[in-house]
Protein backbone atom coordinates (compact mmCIF):
# COMPACT_ATOMS: atom_id res chain seq x y z
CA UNK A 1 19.15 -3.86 4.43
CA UNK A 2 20.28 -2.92 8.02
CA UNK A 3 21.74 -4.44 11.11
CA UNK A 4 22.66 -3.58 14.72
CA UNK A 5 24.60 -4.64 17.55
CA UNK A 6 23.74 -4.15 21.35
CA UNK A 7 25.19 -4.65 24.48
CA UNK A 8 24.75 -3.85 28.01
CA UNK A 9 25.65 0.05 27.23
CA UNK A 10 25.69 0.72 23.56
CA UNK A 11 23.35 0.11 20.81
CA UNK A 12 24.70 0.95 16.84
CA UNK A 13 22.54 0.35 13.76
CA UNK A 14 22.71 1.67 10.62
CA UNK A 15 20.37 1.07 7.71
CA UNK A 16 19.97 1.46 3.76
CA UNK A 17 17.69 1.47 1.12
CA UNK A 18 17.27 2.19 -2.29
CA UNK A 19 14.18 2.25 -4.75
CA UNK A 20 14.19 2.39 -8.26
CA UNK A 21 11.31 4.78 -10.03
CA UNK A 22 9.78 5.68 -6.29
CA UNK A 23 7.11 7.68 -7.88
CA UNK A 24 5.86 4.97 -9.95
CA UNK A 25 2.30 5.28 -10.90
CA UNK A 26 -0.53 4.20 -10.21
CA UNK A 27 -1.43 4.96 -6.42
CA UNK A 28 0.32 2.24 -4.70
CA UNK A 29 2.03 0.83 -6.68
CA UNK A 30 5.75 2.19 -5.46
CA UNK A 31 7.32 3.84 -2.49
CA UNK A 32 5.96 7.11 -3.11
CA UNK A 33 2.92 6.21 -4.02
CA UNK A 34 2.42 3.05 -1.98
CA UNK A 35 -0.37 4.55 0.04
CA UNK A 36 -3.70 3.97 -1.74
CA UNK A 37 -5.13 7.79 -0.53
CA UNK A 38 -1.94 8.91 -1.90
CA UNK A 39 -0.03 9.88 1.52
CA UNK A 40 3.66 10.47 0.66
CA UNK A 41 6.51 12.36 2.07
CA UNK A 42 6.21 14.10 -1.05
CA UNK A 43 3.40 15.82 -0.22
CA UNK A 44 5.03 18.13 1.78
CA UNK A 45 7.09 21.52 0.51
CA UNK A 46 10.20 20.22 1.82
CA UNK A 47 10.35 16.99 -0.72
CA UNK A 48 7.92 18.04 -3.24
CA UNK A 49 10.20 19.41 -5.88
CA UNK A 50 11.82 15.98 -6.44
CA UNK A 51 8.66 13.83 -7.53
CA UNK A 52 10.43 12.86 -10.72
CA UNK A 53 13.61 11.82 -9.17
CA UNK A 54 13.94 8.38 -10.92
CA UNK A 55 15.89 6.90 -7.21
CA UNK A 56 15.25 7.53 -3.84
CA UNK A 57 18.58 6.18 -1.54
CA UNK A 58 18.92 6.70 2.42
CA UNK A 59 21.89 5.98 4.66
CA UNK A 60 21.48 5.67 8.17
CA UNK A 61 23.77 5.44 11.17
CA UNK A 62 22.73 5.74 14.88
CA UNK A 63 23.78 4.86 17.97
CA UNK A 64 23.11 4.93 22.22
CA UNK A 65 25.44 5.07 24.74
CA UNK A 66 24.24 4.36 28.23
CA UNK A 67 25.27 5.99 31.30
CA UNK A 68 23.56 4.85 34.55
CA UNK A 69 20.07 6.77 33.84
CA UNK A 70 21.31 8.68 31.22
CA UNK A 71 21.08 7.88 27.41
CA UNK A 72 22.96 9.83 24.73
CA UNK A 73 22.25 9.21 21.48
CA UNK A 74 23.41 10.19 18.04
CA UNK A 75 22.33 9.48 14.60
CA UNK A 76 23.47 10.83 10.93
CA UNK A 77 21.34 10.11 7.76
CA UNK A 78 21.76 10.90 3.96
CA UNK A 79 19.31 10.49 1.61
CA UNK A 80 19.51 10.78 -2.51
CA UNK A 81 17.26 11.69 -5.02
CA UNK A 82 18.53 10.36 -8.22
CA UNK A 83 17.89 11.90 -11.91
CA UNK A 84 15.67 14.83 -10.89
CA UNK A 85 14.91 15.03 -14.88
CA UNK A 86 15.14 18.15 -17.11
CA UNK A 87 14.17 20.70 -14.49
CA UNK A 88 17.02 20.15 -12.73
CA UNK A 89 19.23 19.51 -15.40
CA UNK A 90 18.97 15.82 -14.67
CA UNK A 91 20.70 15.71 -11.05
CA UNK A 92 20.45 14.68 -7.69
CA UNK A 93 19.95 16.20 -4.75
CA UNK A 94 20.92 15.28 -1.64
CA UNK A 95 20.29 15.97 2.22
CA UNK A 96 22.43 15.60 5.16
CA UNK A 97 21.55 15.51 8.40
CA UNK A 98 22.97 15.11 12.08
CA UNK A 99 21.01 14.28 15.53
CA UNK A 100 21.76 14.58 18.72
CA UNK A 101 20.00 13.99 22.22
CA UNK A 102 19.82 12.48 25.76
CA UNK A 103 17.39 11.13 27.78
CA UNK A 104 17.30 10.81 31.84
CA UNK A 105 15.23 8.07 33.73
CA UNK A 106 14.64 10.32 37.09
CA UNK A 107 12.49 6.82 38.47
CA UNK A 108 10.76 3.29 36.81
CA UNK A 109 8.25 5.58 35.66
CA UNK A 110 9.24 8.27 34.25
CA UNK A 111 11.92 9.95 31.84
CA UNK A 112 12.98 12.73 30.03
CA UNK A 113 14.09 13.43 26.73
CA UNK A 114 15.97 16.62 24.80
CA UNK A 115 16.94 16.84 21.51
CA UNK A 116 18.39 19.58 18.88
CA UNK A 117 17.83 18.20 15.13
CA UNK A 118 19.34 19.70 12.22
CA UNK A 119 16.25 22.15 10.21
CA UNK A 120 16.40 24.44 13.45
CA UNK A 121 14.71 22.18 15.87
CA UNK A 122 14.69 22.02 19.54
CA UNK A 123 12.30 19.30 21.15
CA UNK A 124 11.66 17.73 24.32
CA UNK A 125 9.49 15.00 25.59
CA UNK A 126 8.34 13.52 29.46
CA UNK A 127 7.21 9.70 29.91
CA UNK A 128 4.82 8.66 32.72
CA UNK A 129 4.52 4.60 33.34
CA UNK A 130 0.64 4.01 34.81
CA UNK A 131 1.81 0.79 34.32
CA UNK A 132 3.72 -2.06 32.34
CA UNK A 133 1.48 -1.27 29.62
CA UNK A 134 0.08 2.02 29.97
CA UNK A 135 1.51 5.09 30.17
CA UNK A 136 1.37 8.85 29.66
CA UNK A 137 3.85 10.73 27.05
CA UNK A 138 4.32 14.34 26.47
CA UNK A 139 6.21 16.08 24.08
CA UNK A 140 6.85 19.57 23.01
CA UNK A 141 8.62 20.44 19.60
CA UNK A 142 9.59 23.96 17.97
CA UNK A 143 11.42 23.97 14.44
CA UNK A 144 12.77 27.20 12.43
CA UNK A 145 13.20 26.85 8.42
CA UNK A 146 15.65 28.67 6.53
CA UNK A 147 16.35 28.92 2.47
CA UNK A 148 14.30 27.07 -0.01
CA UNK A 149 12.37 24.66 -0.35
CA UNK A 150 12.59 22.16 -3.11
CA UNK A 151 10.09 23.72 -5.31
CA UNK A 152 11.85 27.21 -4.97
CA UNK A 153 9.67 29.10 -2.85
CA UNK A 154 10.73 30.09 0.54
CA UNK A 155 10.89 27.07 3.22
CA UNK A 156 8.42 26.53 5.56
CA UNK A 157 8.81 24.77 9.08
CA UNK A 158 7.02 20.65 9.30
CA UNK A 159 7.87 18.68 12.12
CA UNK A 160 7.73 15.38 11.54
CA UNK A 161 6.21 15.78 7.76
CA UNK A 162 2.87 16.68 10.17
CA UNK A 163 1.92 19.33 7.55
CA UNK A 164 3.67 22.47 6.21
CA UNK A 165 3.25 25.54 8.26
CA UNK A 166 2.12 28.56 6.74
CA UNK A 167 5.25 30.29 7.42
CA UNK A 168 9.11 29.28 8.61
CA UNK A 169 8.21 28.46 12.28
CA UNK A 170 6.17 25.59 13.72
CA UNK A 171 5.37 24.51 17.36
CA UNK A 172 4.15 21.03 17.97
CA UNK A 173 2.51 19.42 21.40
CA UNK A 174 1.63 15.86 21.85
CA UNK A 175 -0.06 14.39 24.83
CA UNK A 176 -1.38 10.98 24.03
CA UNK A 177 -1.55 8.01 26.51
CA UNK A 178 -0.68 4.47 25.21
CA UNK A 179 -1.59 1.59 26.10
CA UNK A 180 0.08 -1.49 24.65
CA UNK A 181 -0.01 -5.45 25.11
């Protein structure tokens, strides 16, 4: 369930969901495991440990504020996994997290974007308009992990559950062109 409200300056949403048995098998046949190849956000170190959680539950909140050609916006999320079974003595776990970032229209066609998310990440990213519906993005992302991961072994940087790194630091680049209708 989820809802917003905008106006000429502000946008606020917030979402939630919850899902019962999220690991459900067979391959796609739950959240988890809706993916028929068997993609999953619990494929990656950072979320692998809590396959057996028996409920998966996310809170979100975010907003924009508009300021001429500047955009802040915020967000905070927390998600729950429920009933982690014997290995973890039957309890949850549960992840915080906090956004923030602005963006600056310089002209029409093109903007900038900064960001500092919660893991130890610092991104940025440039849009281009070619045209009403084409236009060239870049971004540029660099993330630090710190503790564990939920299996127990050290934590490993993964921007944007891309793939885990093979140590605590990542650096992403995209530069893709889109074209829409």
């Amino acid at each position: 369930v989820g809802g917003s409200y905008k106006n000429n300056t502000v946008k606020i949403a917030a979402a939630y969901e919850y899902f019962k048995n999220p690991s459900a098998l067979p391959a796609g046949s739950a959240f988890f495991t809706g993916q028929a190849n068997g993609a999953s956000p619990l494929n990656q170190s950072l979320n692998r440990g809590y396959a057996n959680a028996q409920s998966f539950e996310l809170f979100m909140l975010a907003g924009n504020y508009i300021i001429g050609n500047l955009t802040l916006g915020a967000s905070v999320s927390s998600v729950q996994y429920g009933n982690l079974g014997t290995a973890f003595l039957n309890r949850s776990a549960r992840l915080n997290n906090a956004d923030v970032g602005l963006s600056y229209r310089f002209t029409p066609t093109f903007s900038m974007g900064f960001g500092n998310q919660h893991y130890h990440q610092l991104s940025s990213s440039g849009d281009y308009s070619l045209s009403k519906r084409t236009d060239l993005y870049a971004a540029a992302g660099w993330q630090h992990a710190s503790g564990n991961s939920s299996i127990g072994s050290a934590a490993v940087a993964d921007i944007d559950n891309l793939g885990d790194s093979s140590n605590n630091h990542q650096f992403l680049v995209r530069l893709p062109i889109r074209h829409g209708s």
